[in-house]
N, C-alpha and C. Protein backbone atom coordinates (compact mmCIF):
# COMPACT_ATOMS: atom_id res chain seq x y z
N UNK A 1 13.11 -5.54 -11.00
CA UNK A 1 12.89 -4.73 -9.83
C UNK A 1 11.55 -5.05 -9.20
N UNK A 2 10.74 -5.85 -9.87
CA UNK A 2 9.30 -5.80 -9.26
C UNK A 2 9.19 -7.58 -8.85
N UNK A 3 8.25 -7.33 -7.87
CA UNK A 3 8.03 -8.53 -7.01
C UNK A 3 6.79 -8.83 -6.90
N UNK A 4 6.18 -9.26 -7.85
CA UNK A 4 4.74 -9.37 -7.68
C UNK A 4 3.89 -10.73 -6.96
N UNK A 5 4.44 -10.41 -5.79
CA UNK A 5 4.17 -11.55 -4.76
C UNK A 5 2.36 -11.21 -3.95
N UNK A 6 1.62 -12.37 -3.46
CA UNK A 6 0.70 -11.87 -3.17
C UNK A 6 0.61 -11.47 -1.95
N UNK A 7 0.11 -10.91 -1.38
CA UNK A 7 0.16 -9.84 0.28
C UNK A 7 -0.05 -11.99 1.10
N UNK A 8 -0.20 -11.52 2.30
CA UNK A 8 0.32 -12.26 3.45
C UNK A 8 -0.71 -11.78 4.55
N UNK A 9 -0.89 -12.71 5.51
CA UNK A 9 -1.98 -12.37 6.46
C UNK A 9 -3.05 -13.23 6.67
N UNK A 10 -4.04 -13.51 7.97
CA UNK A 10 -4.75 -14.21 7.36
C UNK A 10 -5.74 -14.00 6.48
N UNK A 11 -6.27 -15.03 6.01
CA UNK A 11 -7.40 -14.82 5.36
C UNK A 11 -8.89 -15.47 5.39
N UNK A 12 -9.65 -14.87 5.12
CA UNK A 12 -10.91 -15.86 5.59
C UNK A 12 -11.33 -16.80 4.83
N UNK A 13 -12.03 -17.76 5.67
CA UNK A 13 -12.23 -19.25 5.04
C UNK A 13 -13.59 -19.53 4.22
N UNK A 14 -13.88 -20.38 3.31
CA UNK A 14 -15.22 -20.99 3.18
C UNK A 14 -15.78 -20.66 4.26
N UNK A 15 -17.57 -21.76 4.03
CA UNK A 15 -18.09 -21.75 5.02
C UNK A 15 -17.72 -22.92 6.37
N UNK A 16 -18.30 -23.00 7.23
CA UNK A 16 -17.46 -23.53 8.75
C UNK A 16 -17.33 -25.10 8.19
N UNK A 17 -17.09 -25.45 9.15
CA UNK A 17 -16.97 -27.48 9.48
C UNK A 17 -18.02 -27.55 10.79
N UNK A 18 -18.40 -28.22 11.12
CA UNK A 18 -18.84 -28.78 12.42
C UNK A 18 -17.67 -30.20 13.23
N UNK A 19 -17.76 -30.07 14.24
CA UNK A 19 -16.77 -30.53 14.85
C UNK A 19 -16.50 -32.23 13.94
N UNK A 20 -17.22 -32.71 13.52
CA UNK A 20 -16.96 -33.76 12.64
C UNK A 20 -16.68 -33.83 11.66
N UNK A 21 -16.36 -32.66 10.73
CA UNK A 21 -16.12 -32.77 9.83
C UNK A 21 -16.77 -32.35 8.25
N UNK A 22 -18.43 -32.49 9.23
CA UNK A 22 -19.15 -32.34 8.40
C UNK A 22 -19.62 -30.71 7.48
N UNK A 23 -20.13 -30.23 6.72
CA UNK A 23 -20.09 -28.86 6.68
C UNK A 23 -21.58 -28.65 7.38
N UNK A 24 -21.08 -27.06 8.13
CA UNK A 24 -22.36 -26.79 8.77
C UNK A 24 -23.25 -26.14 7.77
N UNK A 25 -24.79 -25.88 7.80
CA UNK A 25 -26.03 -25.28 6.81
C UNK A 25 -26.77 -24.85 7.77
N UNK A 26 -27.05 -23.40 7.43
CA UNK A 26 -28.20 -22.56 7.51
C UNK A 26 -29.55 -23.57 7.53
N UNK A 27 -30.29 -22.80 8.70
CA UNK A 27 -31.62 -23.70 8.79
C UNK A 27 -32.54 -21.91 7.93
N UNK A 28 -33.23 -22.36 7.07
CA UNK A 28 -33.96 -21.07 6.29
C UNK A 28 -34.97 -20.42 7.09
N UNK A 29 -35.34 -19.32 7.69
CA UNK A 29 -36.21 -18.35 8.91
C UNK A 29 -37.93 -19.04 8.92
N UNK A 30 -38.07 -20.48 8.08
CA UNK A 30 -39.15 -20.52 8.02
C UNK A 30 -38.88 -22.18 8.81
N UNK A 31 -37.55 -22.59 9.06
CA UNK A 31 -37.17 -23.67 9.64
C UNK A 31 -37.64 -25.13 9.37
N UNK A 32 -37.87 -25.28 8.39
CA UNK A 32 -38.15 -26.03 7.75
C UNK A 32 -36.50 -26.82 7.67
N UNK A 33 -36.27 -27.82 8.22
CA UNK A 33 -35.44 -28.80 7.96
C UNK A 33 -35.09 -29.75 6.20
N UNK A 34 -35.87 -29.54 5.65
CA UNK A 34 -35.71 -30.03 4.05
C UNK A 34 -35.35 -29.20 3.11
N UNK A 35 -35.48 -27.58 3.63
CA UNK A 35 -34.66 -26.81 3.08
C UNK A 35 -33.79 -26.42 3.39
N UNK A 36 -32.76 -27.17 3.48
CA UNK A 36 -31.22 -26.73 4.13
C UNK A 36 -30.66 -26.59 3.08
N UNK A 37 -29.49 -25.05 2.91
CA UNK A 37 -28.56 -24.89 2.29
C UNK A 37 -27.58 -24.70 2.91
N UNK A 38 -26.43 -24.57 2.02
CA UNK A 38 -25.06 -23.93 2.57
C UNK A 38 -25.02 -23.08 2.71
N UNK A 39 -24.30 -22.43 3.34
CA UNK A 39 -23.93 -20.93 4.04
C UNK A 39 -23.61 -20.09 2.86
N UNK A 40 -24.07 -18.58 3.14
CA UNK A 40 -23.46 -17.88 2.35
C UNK A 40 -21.85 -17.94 2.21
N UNK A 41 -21.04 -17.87 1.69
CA UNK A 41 -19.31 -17.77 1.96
C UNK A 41 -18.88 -16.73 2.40
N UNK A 42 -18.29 -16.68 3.10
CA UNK A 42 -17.33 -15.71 4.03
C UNK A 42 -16.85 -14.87 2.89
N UNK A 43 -16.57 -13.37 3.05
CA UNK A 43 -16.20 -12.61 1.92
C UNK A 43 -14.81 -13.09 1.63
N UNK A 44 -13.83 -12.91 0.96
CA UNK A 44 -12.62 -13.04 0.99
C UNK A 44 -11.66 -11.88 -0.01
N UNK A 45 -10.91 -11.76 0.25
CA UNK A 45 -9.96 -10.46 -0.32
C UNK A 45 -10.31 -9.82 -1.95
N UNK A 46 -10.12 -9.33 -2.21
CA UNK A 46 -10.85 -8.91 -3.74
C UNK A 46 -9.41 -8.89 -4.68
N UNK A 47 -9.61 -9.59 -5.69
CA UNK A 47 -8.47 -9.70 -6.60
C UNK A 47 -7.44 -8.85 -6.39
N UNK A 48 -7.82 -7.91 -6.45
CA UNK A 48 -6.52 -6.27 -6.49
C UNK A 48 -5.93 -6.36 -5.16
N UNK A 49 -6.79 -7.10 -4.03
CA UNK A 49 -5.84 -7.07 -2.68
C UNK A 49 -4.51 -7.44 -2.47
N UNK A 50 -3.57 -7.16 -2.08
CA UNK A 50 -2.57 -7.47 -1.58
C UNK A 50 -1.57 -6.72 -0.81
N UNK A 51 -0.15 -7.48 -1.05
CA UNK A 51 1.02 -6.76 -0.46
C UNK A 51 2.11 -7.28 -1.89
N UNK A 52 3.42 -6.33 -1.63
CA UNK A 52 3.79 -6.46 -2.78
C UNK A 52 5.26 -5.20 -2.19
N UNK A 53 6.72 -6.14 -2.29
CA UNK A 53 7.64 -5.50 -1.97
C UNK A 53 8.84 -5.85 -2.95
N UNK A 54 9.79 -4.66 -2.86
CA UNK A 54 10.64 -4.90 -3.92
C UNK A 54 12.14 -3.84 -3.11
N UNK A 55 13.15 -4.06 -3.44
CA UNK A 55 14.63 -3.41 -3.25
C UNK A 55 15.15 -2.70 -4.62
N UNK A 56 15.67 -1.66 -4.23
CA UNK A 56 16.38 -1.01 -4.77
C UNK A 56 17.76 -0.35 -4.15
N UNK A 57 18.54 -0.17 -5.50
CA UNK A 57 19.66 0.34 -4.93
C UNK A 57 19.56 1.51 -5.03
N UNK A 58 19.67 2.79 -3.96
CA UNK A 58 19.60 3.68 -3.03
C UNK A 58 20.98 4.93 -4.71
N UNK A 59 20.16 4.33 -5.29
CA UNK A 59 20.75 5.51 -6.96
C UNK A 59 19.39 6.17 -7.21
N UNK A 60 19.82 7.14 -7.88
CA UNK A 60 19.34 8.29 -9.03
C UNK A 60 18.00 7.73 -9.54
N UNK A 61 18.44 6.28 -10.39
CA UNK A 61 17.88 5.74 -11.38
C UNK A 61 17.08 4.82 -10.94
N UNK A 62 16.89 4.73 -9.61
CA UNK A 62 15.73 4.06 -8.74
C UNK A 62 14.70 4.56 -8.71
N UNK A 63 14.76 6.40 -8.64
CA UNK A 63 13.32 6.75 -8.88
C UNK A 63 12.08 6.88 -9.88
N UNK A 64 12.36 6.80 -10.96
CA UNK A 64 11.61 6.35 -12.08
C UNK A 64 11.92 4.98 -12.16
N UNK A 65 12.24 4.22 -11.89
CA UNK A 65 12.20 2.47 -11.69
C UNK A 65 11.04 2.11 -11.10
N UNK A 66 10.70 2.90 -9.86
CA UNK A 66 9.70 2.84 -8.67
C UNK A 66 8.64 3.13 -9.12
N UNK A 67 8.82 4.18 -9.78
CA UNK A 67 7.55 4.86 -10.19
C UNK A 67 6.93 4.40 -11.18
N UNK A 68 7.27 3.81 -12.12
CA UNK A 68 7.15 2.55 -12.88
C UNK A 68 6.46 1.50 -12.61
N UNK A 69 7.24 0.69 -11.24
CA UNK A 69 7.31 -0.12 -10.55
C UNK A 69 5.33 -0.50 -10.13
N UNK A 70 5.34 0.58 -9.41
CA UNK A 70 4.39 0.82 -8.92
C UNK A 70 2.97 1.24 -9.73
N UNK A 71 3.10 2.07 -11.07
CA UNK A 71 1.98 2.02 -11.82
C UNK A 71 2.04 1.03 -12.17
N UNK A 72 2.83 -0.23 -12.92
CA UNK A 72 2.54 -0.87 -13.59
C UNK A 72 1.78 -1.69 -12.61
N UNK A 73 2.32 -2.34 -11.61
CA UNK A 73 1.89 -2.80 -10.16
C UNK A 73 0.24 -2.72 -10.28
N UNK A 74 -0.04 -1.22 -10.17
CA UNK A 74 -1.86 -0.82 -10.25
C UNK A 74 -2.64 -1.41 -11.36
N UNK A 75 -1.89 -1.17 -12.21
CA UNK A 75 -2.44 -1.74 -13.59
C UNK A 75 -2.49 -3.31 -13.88
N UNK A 76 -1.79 -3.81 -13.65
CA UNK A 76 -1.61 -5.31 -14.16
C UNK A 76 -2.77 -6.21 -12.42
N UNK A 77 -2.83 -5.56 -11.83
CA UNK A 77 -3.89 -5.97 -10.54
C UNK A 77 -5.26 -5.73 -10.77
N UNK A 78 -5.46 -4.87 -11.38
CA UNK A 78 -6.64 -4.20 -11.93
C UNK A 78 -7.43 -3.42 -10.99
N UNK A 79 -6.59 -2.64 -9.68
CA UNK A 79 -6.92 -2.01 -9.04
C UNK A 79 -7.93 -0.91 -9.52
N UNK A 80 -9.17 -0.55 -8.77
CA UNK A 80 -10.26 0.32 -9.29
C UNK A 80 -9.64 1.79 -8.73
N UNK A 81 -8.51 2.31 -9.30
CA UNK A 81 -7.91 3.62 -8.59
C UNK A 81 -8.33 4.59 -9.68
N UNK A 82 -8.67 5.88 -8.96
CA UNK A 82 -8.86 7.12 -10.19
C UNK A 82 -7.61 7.55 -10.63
N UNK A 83 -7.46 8.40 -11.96
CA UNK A 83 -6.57 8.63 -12.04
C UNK A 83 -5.92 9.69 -11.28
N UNK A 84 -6.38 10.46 -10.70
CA UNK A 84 -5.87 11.32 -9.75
C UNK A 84 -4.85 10.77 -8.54
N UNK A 85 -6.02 9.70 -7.83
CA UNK A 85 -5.48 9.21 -6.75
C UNK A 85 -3.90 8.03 -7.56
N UNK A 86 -3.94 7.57 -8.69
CA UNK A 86 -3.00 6.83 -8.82
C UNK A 86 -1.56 8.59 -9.17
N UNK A 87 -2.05 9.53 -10.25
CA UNK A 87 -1.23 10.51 -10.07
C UNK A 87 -0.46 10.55 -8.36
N UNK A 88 -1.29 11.21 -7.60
CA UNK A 88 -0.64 11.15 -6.37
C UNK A 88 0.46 10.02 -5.58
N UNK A 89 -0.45 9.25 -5.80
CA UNK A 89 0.64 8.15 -5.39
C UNK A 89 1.84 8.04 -6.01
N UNK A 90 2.30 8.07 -7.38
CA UNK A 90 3.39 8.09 -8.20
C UNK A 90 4.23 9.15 -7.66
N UNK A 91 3.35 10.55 -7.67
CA UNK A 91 4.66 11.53 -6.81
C UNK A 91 4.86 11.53 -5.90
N UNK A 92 3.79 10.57 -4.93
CA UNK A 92 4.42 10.39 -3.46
C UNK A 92 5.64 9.61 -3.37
N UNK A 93 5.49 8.64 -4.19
CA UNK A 93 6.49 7.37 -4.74
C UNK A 93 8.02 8.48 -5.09
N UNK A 94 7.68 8.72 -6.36
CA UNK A 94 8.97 9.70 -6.28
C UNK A 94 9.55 10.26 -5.33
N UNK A 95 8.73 11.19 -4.86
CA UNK A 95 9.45 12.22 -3.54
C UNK A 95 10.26 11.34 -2.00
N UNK A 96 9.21 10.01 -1.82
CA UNK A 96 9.91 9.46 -0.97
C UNK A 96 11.32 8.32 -1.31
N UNK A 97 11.26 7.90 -2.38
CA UNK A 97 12.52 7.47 -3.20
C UNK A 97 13.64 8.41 -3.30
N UNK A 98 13.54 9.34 -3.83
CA UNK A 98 14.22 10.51 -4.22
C UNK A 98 14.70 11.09 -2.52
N UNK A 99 14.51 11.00 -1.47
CA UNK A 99 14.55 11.61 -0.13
C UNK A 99 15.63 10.24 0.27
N UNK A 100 14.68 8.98 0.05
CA UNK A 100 15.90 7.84 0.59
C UNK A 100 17.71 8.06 -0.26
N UNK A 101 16.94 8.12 -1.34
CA UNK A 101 18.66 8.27 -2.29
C UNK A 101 19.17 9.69 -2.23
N UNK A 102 18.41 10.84 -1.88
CA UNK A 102 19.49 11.63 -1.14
C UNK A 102 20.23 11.88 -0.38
N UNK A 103 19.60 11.21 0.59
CA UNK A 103 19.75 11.56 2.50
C UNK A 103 20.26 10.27 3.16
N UNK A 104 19.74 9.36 2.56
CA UNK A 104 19.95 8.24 3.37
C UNK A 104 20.99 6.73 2.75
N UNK A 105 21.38 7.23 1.64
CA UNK A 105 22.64 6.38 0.51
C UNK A 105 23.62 5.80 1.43
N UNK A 106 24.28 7.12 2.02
CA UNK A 106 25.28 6.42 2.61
C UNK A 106 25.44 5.63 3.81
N UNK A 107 24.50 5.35 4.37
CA UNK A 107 24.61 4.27 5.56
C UNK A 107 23.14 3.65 4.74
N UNK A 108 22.42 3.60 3.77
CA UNK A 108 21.44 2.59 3.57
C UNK A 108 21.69 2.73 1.47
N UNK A 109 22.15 1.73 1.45
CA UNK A 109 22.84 1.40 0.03
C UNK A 109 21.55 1.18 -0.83
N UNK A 110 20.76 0.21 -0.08
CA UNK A 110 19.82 -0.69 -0.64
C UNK A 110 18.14 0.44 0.37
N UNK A 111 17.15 0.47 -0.99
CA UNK A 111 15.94 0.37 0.17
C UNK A 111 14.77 -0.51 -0.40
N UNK A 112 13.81 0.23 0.10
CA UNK A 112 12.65 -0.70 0.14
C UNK A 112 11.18 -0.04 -0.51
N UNK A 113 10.68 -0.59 -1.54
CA UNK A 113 9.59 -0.15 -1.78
C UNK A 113 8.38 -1.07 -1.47
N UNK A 114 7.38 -0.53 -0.59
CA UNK A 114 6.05 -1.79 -0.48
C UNK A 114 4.86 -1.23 -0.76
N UNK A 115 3.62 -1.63 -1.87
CA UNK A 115 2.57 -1.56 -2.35
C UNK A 115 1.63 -2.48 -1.55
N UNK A 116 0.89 -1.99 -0.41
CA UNK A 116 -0.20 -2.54 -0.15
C UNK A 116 -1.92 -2.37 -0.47
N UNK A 117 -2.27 -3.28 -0.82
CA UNK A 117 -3.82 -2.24 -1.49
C UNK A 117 -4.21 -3.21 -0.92
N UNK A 118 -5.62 -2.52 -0.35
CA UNK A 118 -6.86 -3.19 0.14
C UNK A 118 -8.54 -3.14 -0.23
N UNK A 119 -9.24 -3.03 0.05
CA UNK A 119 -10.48 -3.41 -0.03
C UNK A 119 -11.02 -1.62 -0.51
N UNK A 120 -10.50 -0.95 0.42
CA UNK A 120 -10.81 0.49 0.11
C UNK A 120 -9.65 1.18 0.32
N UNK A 121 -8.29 1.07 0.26
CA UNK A 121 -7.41 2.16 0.54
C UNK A 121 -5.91 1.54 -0.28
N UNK A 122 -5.03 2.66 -0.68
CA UNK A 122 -3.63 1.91 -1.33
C UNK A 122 -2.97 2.61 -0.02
N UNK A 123 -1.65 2.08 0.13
CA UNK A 123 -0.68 2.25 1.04
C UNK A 123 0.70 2.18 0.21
N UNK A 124 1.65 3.03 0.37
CA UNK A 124 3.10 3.22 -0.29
C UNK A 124 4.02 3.47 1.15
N UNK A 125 4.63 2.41 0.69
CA UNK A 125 5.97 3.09 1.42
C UNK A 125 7.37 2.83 1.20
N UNK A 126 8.37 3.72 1.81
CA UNK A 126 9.82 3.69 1.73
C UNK A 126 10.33 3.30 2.53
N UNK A 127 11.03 2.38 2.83
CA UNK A 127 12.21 1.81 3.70
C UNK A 127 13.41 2.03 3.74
N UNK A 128 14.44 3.04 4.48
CA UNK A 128 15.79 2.81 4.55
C UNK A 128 16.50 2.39 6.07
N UNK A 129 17.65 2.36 5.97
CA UNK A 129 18.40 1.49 7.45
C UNK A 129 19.04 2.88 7.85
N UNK A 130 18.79 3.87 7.35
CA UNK A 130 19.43 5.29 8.16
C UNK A 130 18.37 5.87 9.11
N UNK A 131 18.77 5.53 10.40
CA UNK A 131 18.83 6.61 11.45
C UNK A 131 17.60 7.60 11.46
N UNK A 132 18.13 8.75 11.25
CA UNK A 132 17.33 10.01 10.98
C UNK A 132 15.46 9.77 10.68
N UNK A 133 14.57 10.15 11.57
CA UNK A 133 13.72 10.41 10.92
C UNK A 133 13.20 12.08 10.95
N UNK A 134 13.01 12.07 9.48
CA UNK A 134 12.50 13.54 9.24
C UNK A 134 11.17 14.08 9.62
N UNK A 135 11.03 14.75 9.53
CA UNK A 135 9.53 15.58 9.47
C UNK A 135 9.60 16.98 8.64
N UNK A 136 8.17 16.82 8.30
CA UNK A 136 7.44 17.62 6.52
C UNK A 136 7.43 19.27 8.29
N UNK A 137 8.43 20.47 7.66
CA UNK A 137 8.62 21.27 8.23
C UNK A 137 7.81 22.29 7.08
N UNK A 138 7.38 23.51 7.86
CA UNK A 138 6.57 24.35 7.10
C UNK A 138 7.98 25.16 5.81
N UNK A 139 7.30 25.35 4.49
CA UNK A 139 8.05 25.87 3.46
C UNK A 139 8.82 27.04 4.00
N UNK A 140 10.36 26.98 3.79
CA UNK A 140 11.35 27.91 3.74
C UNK A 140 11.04 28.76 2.38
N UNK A 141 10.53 29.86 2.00
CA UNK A 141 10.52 30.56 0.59
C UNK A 141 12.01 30.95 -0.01
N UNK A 142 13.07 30.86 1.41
CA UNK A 142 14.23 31.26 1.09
C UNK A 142 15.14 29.97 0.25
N UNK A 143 14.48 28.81 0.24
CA UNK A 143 15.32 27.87 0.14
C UNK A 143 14.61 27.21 -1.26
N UNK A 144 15.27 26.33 -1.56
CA UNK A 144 14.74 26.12 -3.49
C UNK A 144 14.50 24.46 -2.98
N UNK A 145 15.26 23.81 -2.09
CA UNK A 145 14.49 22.67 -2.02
C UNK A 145 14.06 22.54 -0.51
N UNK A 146 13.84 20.89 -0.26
CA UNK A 146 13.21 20.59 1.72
C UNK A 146 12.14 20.79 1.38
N UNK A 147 11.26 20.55 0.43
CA UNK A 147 9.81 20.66 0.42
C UNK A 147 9.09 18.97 0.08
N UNK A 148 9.88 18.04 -0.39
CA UNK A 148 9.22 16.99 -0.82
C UNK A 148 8.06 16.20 0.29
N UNK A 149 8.52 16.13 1.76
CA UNK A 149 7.63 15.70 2.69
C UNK A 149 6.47 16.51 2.69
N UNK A 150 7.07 17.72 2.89
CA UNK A 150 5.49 18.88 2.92
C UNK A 150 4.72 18.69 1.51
N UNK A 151 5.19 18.45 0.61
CA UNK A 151 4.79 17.93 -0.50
C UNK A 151 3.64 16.64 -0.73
N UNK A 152 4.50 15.51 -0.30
CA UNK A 152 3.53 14.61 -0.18
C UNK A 152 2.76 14.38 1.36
N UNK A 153 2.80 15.58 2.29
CA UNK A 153 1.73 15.55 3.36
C UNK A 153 0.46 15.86 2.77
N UNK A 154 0.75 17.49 1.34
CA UNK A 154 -0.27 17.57 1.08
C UNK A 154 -0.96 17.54 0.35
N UNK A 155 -0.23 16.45 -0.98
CA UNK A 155 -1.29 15.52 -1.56
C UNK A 155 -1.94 14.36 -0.93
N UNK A 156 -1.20 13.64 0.24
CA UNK A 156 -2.00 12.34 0.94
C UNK A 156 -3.12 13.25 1.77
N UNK A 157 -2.98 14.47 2.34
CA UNK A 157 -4.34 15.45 2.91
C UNK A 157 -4.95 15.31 2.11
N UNK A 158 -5.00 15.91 0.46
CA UNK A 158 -6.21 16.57 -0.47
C UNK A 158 -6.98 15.29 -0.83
N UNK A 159 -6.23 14.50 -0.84
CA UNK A 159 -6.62 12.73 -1.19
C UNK A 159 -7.26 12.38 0.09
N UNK A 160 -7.23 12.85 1.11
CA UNK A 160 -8.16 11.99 1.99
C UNK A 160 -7.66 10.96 3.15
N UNK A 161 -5.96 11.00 2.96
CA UNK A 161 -5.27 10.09 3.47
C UNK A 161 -4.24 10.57 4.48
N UNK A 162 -3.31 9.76 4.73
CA UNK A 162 -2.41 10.37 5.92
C UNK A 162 -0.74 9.75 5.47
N UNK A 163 -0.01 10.26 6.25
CA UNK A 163 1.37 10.06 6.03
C UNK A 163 1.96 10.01 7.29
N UNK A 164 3.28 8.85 7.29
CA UNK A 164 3.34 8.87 9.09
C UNK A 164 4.73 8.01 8.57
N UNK A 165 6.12 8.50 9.53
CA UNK A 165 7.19 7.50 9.33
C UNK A 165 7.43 7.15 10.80
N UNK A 166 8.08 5.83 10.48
CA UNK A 166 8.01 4.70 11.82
C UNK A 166 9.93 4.38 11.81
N UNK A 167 9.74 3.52 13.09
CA UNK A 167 10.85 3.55 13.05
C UNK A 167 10.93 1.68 12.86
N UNK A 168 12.03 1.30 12.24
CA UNK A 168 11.99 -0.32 12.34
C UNK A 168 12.71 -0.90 12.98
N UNK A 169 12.66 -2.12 13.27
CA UNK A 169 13.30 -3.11 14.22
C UNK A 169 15.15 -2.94 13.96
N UNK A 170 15.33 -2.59 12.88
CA UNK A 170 17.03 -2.68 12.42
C UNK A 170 17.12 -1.44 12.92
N UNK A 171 16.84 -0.25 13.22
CA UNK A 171 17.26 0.71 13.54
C UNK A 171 16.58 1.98 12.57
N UNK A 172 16.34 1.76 10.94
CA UNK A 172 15.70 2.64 10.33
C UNK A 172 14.41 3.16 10.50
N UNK A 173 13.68 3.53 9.34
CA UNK A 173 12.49 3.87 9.23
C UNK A 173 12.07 3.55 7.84
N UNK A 174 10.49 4.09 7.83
CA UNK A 174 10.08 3.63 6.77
C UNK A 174 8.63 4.62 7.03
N UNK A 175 8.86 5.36 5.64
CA UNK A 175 7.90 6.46 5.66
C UNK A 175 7.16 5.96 4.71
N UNK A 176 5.34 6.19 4.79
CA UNK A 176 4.47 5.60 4.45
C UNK A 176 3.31 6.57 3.93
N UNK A 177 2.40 6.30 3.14
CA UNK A 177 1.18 7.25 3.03
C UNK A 177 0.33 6.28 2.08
N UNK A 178 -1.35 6.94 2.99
CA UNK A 178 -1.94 5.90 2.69
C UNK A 178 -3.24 6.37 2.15
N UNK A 179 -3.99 6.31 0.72
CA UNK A 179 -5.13 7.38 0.52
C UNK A 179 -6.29 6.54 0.24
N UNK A 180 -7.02 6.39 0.49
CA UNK A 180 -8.24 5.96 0.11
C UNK A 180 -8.61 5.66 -1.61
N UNK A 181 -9.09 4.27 -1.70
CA UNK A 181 -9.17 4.33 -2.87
C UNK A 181 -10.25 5.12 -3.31
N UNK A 182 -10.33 5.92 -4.64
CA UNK A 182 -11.47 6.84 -5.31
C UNK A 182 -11.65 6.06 -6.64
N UNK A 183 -12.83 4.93 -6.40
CA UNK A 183 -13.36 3.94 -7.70
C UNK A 183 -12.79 4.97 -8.70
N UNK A 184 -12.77 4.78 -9.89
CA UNK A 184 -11.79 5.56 -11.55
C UNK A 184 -13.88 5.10 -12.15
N UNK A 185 -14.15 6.12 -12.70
CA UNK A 185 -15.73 6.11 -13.06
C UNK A 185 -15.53 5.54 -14.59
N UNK A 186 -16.39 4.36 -14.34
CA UNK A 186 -17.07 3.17 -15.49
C UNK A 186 -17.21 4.47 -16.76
N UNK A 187 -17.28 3.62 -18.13
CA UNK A 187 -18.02 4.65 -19.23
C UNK A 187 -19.16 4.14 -19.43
C-alpha cells in the first residue's frame, strides 16, 4: 500500500556556472582577488522533504492501512514531528479515509492518500472521484455521527493549521489539512 516515492518539483541547484561553463566565486568584502572561494550552496530540500502518494480500495480495512501507512511514512523519513502533531495527523488520516469509504465507495471504488512534508509544515490528504463536496457543519447533539470534518477542522485549528477540500480536474475532490511542523524536543 505504500509508495515511498520522493516528492517532485523543482529543486535548487549547486552553486551557478558562468556563461562558459566555468563555476562562478565570491570575490571576499575585502576584494582581494587571491582569495577567491566558492559560493556558499544554495539550500536544498531537507531529507524528510517530500511528496509521497499511494491508492486504496475505498473498504473498511483501508483505514488503519492509512493510518499505518502514514506513521510509518513519518518515521522511516525521520521527520522532526511532535508527538502530538503526528497524533493529529493519524486521526485526521482516519476521519478523512473513513468519510471517503463511507460516502464516496460507490461511484469512487479506489482513493487516494498523499503525504507531503516540507521544510516547516506536513500536509495529508484524501482523494475521491465522487462529486459531492462536504463541509465540517456545526455539531447536531441530536445525531451520534456527521462530526468527523468538524472533527478534524478542530484538531488542524488547535495545531495551528488549516483544512480546505478542492475540487479536481476528473470531477472529484480531495480534502486536505495541513499543520505546521512542532520540532518533537531532543533529550
Amino acid at each position: 500500500m505504500d509508495n515511498p516515492g520522493r516528492g517532485y518539483g523543482p529543486r535548487p541547484t549547486g552553486g551557478g556556472e558562468h556563461f562558459d561553463g566555468a563555476p562562478l566565486y565570491d570575490v571576499p568584502p575585502e576584494g582581494r582577488p587571491g582569495d577567491l572561494r566558492p559560493p556558499d550552496p544554495l539550500p536544498g530540500p531537507l531529507p524528510y522533504e517530500g511528496v509521497w502518494r499511494f491508492t486504496a480500495a475505498a473498504v473498511d480495512a483501508s483505514v488503519p492501512q492509512a493510518r499505518h501507512a502514514v506513521r510509518d511514512l513519518l518515521l522511516r523519513q525521520g521527520v522532526p514531528v511532535s508527538d502530538d502533531t503526528v497524533h493529529g495527523l493519524l486521526l485526521i488520516v482516519s476521519e478523512l479515509v473513513t468519510n471517503a469509504v463511507k460516502h464516496a465507495a460507490l461511484l469512487s471504488p479506489m482513493l487516494a492518500v498523499e503525504v507531503a512534508v516540507g521544510a516547516e509544515w506536513v500536509r495529508v490528504s484524501v482523494e475521491d472521484n465522487h462529486p459531492y463536496r462536504p463541509i465540517a457543519l456545526e455539531a447536531d447533539h441530536g445525531q451520534t455521527g456527521g462530526r468527523g470534518l468538524l472533527l478534524v477542522r478542530e484538531v488542524a485549528r488547535e495545531a495551528g493549521g488549516v483544512v480546505d477540500v478542492e475540487h479536481t480536474a476528473s470531477g472529484g475532490k480531495v480534502i486536505w489539512a495541513a499543520l505546521p511542523l512542532k520540532l518533537a524536543r531532543l533529550p
